[in-house]
Protein backbone atom coordinates (compact mmCIF):
# COMPACT_ATOMS: atom_id res chain seq x y z
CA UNK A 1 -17.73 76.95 29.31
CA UNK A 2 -19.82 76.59 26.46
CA UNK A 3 -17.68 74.39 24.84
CA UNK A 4 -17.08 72.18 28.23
CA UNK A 5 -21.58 71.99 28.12
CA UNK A 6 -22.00 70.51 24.94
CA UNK A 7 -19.42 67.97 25.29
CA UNK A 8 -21.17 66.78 28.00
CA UNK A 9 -24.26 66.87 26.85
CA UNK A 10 -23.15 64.68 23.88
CA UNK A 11 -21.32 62.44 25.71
CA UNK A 12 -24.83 61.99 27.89
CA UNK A 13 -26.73 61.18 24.48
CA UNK A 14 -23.99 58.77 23.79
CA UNK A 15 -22.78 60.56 20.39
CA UNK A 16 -19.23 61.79 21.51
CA UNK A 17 -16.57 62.79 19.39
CA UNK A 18 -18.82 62.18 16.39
CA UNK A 19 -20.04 65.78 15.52
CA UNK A 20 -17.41 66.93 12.96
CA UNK A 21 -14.99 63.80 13.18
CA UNK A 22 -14.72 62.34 9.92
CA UNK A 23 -12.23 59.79 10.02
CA UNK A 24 -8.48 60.41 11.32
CA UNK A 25 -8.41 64.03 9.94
CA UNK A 26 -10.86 65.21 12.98
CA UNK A 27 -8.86 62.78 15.67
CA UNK A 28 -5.38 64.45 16.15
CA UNK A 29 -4.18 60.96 18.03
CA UNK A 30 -2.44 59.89 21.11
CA UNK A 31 -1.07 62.27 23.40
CA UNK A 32 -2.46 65.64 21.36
CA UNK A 33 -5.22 67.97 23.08
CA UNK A 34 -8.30 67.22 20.36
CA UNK A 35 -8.76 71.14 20.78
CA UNK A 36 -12.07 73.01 22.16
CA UNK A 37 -15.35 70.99 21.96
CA UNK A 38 -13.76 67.51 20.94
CA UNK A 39 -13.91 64.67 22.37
CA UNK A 40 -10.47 62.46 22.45
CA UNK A 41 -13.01 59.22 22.12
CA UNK A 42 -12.56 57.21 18.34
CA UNK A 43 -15.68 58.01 16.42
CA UNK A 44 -18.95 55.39 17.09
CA UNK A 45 -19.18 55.04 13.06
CA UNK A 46 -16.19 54.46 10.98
CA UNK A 47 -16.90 57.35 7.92
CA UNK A 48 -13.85 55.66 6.36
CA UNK A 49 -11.08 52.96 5.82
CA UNK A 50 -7.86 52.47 4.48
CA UNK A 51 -7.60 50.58 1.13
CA UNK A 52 -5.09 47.31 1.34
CA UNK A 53 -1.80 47.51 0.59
CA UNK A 54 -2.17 47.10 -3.71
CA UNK A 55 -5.62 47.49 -3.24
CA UNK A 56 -5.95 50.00 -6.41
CA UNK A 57 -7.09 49.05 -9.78
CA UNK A 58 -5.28 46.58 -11.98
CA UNK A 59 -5.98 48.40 -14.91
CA UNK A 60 -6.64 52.25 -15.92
CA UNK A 61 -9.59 54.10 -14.42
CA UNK A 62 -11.26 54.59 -17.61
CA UNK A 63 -11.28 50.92 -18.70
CA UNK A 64 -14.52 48.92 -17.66
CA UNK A 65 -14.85 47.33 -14.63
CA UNK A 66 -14.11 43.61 -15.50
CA UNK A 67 -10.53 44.74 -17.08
CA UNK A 68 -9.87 46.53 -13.77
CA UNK A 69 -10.55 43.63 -12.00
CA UNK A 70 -9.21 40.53 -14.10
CA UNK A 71 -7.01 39.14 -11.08
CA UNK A 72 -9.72 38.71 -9.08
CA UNK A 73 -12.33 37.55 -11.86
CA UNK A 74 -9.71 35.17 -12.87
CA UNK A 75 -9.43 33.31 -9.61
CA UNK A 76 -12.94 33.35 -9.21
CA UNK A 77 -13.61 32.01 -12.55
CA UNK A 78 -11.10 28.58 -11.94
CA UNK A 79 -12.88 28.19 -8.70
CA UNK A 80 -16.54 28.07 -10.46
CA UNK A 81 -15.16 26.22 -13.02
CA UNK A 82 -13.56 23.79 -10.74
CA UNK A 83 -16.85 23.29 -9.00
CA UNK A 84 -18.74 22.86 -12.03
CA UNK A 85 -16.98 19.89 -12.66
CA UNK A 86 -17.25 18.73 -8.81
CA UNK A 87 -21.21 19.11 -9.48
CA UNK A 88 -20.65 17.06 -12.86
CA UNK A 89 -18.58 14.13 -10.97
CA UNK A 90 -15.25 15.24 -11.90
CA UNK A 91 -14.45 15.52 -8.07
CA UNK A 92 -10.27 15.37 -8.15
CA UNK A 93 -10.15 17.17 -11.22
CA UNK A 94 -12.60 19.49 -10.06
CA UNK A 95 -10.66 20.14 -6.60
CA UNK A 96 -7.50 20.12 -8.15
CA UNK A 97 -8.19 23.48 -10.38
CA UNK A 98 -9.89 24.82 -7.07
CA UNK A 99 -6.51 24.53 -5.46
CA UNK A 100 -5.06 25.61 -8.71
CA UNK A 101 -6.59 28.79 -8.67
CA UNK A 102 -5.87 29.91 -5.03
CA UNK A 103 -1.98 29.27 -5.44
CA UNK A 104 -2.71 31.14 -8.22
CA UNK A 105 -4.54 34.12 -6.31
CA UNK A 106 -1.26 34.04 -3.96
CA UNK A 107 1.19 34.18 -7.27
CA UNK A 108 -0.80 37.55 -8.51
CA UNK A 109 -0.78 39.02 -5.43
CA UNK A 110 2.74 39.04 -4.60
CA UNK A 111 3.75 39.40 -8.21
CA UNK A 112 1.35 42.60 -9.59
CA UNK A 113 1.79 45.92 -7.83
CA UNK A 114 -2.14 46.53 -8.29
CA UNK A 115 -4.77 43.20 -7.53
CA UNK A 116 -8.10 45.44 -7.22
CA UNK A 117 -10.47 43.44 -4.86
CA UNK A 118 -8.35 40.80 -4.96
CA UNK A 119 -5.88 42.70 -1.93
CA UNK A 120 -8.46 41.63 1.03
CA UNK A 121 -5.45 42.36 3.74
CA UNK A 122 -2.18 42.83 3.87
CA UNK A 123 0.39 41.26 0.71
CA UNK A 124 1.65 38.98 3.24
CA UNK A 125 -1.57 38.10 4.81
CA UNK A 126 -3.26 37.69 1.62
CA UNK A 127 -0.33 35.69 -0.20
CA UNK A 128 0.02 33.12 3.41
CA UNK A 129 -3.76 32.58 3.03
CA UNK A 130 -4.01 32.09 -0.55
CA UNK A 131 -1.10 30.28 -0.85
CA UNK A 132 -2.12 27.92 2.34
CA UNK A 133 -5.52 26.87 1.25
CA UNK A 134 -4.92 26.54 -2.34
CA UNK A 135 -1.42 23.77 -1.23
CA UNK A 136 -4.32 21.91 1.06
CA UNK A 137 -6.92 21.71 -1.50
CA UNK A 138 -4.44 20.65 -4.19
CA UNK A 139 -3.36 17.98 -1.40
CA UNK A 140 -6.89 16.88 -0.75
CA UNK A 141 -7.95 16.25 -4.32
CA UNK A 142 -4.42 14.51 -4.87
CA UNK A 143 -4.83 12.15 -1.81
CA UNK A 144 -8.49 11.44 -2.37
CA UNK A 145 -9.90 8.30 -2.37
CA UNK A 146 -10.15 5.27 -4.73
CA UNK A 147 -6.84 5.16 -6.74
CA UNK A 148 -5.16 8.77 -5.15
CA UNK A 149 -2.44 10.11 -7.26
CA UNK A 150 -0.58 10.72 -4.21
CA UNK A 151 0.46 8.79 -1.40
CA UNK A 152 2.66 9.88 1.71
CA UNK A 153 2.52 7.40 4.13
CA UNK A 154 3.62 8.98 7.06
CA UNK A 155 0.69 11.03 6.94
CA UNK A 156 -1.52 8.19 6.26
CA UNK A 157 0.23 6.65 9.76
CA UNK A 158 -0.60 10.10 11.70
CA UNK A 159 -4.58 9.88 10.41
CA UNK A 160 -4.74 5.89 11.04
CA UNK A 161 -3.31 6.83 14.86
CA UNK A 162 -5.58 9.41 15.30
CA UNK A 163 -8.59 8.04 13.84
CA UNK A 164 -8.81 5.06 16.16
């Protein structure tokens, strides 16, 4: 009866299921009685989440922070170098090694076991959207205009038709 009270009580406040529910170890899941005095409501406030899939450190815990993150610091680093020379008027070259570096952010991620911060989502998630944006921004800077280093001109038929 007691029990039955302050479950009601919290649910009037608003704050069910959060007193002594700290993440899934508290919520016993679908179908299972949540016991006396629990609510079968998800916690309001998330206490915790699950790391990505080869979210862990890329190197050894006692190493110092840049070496446990070099695949991410290495992407990172071609992209500001890449617009560093955008900003200096080296605009293909520039977008080119911005490409570069996210084909190469999808090539460490499915190759190493362990990416650190680079694993945002899942492998596959992560490699499709790495992979993706760094092929169109390598296409962009190799199609760009005067004098591109790349011309398909099927596509250049498909943005003439819908440009008019």
């Amino acid at each position: 009866m007691r029990a039955e009270a302050a479950v009601e009580s919290r649910e009037a406040d608003g704050n069910a299921g959060t007193e002594g529910n700290h993440g899934t170890e508290g919520n016993p899941g679908p179908g299972r009685d949540p016991g006396p005095g629990r609510s079968r409501r998800f916690p309001r406030f998330t206490r915790s989440t699950a790391r990505p899939e080869g979210g862990g450190r890329a190197a050894p815990g006692d190493a110092p922070a840049p070496v446990r993150q070099w695949p991410l610091l290495s992407v990172l680093g071609g992209t500001a170098v890449g617009l560093i020379l955008v900003a200096f008027g080296v605009s293909r070259v520039g977008t080119l090694l911005i490409g570069l570096s996210l084909l190469a952010g999808a090539v460490l991620r499915w190759a190493l076991p362990s990416v650190g911060m680079l694993a945002v989502r899942s492998r596959f998630t992560d490699m499709v959207t790495y992979g993706v944006l760094g092929f169109l921004i390598s296409l962009l800077a190799l199609m760009s205009l005067p004098d591109p280093w790349l011309e398909i001109p099927w596509l250049e038929k498909i943005i003439r038709f819908a440009v008019r």
